[in-house]
Protein backbone atom coordinates (compact mmCIF):
# COMPACT_ATOMS: atom_id res chain seq x y z
CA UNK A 1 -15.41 -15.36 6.74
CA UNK A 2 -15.76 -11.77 8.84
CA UNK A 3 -12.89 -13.37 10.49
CA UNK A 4 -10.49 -13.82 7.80
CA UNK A 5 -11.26 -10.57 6.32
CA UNK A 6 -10.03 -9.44 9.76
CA UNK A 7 -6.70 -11.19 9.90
CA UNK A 8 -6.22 -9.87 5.92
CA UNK A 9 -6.75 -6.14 7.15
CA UNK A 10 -4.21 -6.96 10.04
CA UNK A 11 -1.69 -8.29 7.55
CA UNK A 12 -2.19 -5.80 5.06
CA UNK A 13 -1.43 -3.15 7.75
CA UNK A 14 1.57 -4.85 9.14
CA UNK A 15 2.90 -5.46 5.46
CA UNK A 16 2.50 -1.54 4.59
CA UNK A 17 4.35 -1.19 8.13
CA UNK A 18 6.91 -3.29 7.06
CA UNK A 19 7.30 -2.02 3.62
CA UNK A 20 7.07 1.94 4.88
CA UNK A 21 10.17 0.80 7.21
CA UNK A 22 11.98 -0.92 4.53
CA UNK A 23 11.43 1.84 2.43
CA UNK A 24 13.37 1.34 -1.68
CA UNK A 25 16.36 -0.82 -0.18
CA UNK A 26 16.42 -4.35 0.71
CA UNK A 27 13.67 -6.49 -1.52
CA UNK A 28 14.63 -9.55 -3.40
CA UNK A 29 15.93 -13.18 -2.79
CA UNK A 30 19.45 -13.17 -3.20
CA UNK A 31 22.30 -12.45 -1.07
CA UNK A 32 23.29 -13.41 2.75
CA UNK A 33 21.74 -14.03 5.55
CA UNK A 34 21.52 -10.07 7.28
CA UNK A 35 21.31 -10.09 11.32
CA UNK A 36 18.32 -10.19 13.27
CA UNK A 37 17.56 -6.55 13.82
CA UNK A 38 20.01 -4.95 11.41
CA UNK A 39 17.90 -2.83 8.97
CA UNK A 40 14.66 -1.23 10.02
CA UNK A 41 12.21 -3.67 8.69
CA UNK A 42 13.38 -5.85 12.10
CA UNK A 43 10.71 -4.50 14.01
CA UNK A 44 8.07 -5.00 11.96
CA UNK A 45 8.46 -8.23 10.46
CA UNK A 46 8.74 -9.19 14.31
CA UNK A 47 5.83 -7.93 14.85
CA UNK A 48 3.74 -9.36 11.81
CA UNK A 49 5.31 -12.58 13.17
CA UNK A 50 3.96 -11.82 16.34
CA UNK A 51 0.39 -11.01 15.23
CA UNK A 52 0.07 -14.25 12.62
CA UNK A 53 1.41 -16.13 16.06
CA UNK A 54 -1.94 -14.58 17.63
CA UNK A 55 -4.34 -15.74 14.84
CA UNK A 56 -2.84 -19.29 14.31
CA UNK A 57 -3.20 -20.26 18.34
CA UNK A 58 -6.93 -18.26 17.93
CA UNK A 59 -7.76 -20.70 15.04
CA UNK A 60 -5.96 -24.17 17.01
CA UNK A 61 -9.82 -25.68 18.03
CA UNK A 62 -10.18 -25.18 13.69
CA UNK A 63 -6.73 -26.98 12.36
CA UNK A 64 -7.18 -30.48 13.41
CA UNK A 65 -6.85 -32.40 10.15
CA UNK A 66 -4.38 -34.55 8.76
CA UNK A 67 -4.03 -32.44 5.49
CA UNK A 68 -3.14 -29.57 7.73
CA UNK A 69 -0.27 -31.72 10.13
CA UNK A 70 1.22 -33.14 6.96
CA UNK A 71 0.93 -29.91 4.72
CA UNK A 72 2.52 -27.87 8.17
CA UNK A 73 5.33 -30.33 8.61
CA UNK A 74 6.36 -30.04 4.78
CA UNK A 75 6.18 -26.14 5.31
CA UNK A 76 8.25 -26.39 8.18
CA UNK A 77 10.57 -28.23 6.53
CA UNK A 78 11.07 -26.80 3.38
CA UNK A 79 11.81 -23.44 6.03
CA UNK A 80 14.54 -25.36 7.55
CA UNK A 81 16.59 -26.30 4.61
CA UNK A 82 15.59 -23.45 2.74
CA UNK A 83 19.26 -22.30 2.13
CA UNK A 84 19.72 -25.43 0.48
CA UNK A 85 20.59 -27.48 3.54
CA UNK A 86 19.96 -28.25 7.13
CA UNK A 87 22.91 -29.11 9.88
CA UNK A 88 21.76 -31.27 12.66
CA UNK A 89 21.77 -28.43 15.38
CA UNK A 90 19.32 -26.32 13.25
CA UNK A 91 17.15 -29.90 12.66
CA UNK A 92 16.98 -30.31 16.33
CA UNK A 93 16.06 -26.47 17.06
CA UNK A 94 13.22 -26.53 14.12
CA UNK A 95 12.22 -29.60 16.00
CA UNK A 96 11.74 -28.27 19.06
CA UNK A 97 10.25 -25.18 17.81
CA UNK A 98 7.74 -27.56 16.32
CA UNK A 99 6.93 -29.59 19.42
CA UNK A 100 6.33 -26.33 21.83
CA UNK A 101 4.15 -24.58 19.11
CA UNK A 102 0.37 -24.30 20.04
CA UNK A 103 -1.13 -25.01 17.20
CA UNK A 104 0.79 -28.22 16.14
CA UNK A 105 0.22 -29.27 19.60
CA UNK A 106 -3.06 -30.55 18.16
CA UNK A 107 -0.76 -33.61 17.17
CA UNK A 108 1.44 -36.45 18.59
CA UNK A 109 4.55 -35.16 18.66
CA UNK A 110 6.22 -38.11 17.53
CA UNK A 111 3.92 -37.66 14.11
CA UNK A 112 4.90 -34.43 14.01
CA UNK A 113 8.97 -35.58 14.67
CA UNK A 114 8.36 -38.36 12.11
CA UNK A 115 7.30 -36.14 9.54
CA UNK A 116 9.10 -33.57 9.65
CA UNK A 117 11.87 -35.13 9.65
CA UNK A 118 10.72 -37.31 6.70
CA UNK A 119 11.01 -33.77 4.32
CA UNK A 120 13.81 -32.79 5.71
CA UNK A 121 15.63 -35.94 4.74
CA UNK A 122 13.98 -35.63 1.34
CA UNK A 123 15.40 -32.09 0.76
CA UNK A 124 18.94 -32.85 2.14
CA UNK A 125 19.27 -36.02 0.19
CA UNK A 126 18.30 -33.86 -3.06
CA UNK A 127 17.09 -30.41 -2.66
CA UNK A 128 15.64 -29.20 -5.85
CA UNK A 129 13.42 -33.10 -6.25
CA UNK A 130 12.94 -33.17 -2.60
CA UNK A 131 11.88 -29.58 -2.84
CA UNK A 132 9.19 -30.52 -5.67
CA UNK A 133 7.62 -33.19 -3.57
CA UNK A 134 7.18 -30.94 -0.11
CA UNK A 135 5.64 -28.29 -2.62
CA UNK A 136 3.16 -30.83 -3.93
CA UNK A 137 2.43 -32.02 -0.30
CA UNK A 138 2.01 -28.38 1.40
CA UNK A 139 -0.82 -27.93 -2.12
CA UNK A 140 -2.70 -30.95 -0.49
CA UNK A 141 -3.81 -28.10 2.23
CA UNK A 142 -5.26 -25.69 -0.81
CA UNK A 143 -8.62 -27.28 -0.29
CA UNK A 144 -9.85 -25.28 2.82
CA UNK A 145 -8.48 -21.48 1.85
CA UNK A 146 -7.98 -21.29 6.35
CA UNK A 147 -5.69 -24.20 6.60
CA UNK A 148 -3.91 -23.12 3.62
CA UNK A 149 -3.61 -19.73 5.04
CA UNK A 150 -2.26 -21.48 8.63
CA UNK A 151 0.28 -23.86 6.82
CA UNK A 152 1.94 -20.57 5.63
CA UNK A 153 1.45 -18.57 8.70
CA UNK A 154 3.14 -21.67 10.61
CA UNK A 155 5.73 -21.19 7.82
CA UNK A 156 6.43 -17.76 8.97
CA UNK A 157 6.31 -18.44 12.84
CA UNK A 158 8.73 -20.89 12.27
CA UNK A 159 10.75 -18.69 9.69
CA UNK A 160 10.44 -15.65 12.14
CA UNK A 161 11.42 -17.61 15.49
CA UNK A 162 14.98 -15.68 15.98
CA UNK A 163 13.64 -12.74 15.63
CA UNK A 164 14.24 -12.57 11.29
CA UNK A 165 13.20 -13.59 8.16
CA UNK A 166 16.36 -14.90 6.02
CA UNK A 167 15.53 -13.97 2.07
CA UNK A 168 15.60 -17.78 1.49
CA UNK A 169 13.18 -18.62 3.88
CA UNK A 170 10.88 -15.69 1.82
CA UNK A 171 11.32 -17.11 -1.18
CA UNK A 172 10.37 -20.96 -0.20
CA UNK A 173 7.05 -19.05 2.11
CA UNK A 174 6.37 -17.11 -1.83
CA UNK A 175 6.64 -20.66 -3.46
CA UNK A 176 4.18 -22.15 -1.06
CA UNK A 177 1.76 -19.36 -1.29
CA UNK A 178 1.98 -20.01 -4.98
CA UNK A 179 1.15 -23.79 -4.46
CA UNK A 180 -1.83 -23.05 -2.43
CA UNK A 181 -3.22 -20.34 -4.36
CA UNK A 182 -2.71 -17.18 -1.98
CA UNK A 183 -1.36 -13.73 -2.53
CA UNK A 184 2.02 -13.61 -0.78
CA UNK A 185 1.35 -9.50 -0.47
CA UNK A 186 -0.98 -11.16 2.12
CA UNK A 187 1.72 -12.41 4.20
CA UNK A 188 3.84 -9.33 3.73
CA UNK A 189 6.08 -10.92 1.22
């Protein structure tokens, strides 16, 4: 456990980085999409990106189950259409986002395709059911507190990829961290 404590202090610090940046302004789910870089939080939510990048690919010999592939590829998913919907040129990018991440490289990629693809379907054909069942299948990883904490953190990698977090893609990462019992201060949300 020394080792999760560890990753929680280095959260914690990049999440009172991020907040001292954002200082009073920009907190809550609503409103557009913002640029990547625009604001001053850029840098550090880049950075806290960076670092949960670091501890996920430190913890890939650990997050070989099926709970954790399934539970990841729901997470992923629910990221992609988290604005309600997902065009087929942001399908193919999450996909190969998916495919050349280290951790999920644990996994065929064609289970990994399959799946992921299977939620996104789900949430396109009707978001707030199909949104319901990928929330009950990223709980399935609440069992083992570190894959729990590595289905959100692949959440976030995947979230943070271009460089920003959209406020839709925070809210879906707060609604999975309420599924699998977690703090989403944790995760700097």
């Amino acid at each position: 456990m020394a080792m999760w404590d560890r990753i929680k202090d280095q959260a914690k610090s990049l999440q009172q980085q991020a907040q001292g940046a954002r200082g009073s302004g920009a907190q809550g789910g609503h409103g557009g999409h913002g640029r990547p870089g625009s604001g001053s939080s850029g840098g550090s939510r880049a950075q806290l990106v960076s670092t949960l990048k670091s501890q996920l690919t430190s913890l890939k010999t650990e997050l070989k189950s099926g709970a954790f592939r399934d539970a990841s590829m729901a997470m992923c998913a629910l990221v992609a259409a988290a604005d309600g919907h997902v065009d087929p040129t942001e399908r193919q990018h999450m996909e190969s986002l998916i495919l050349s991440n280290d951790v999920l490289q644990n996994f065929p990629p064609e289970q990994l395709r399959q799946r992921f693809n299977q939620h996104v379907d789900r949430l396109a054909f009707d978001f707030p059911q199909g949104k319901t069942q990928v929330l009950q299948e990223i709980a399935k990883a609440a069992k083992k507190p570190a894959e729990a904490r590595a289905v959100v953190q692949t959440g976030f990698v995947i979230a943070g990829a271009d460089g920003y977090v959209a406020p839709a893609e925070e809210q879906v990462l707060r609604e999975a961290c309420s599924v699998l019992g977690l703090s989403p201060q944790e995760f700097g949300l």
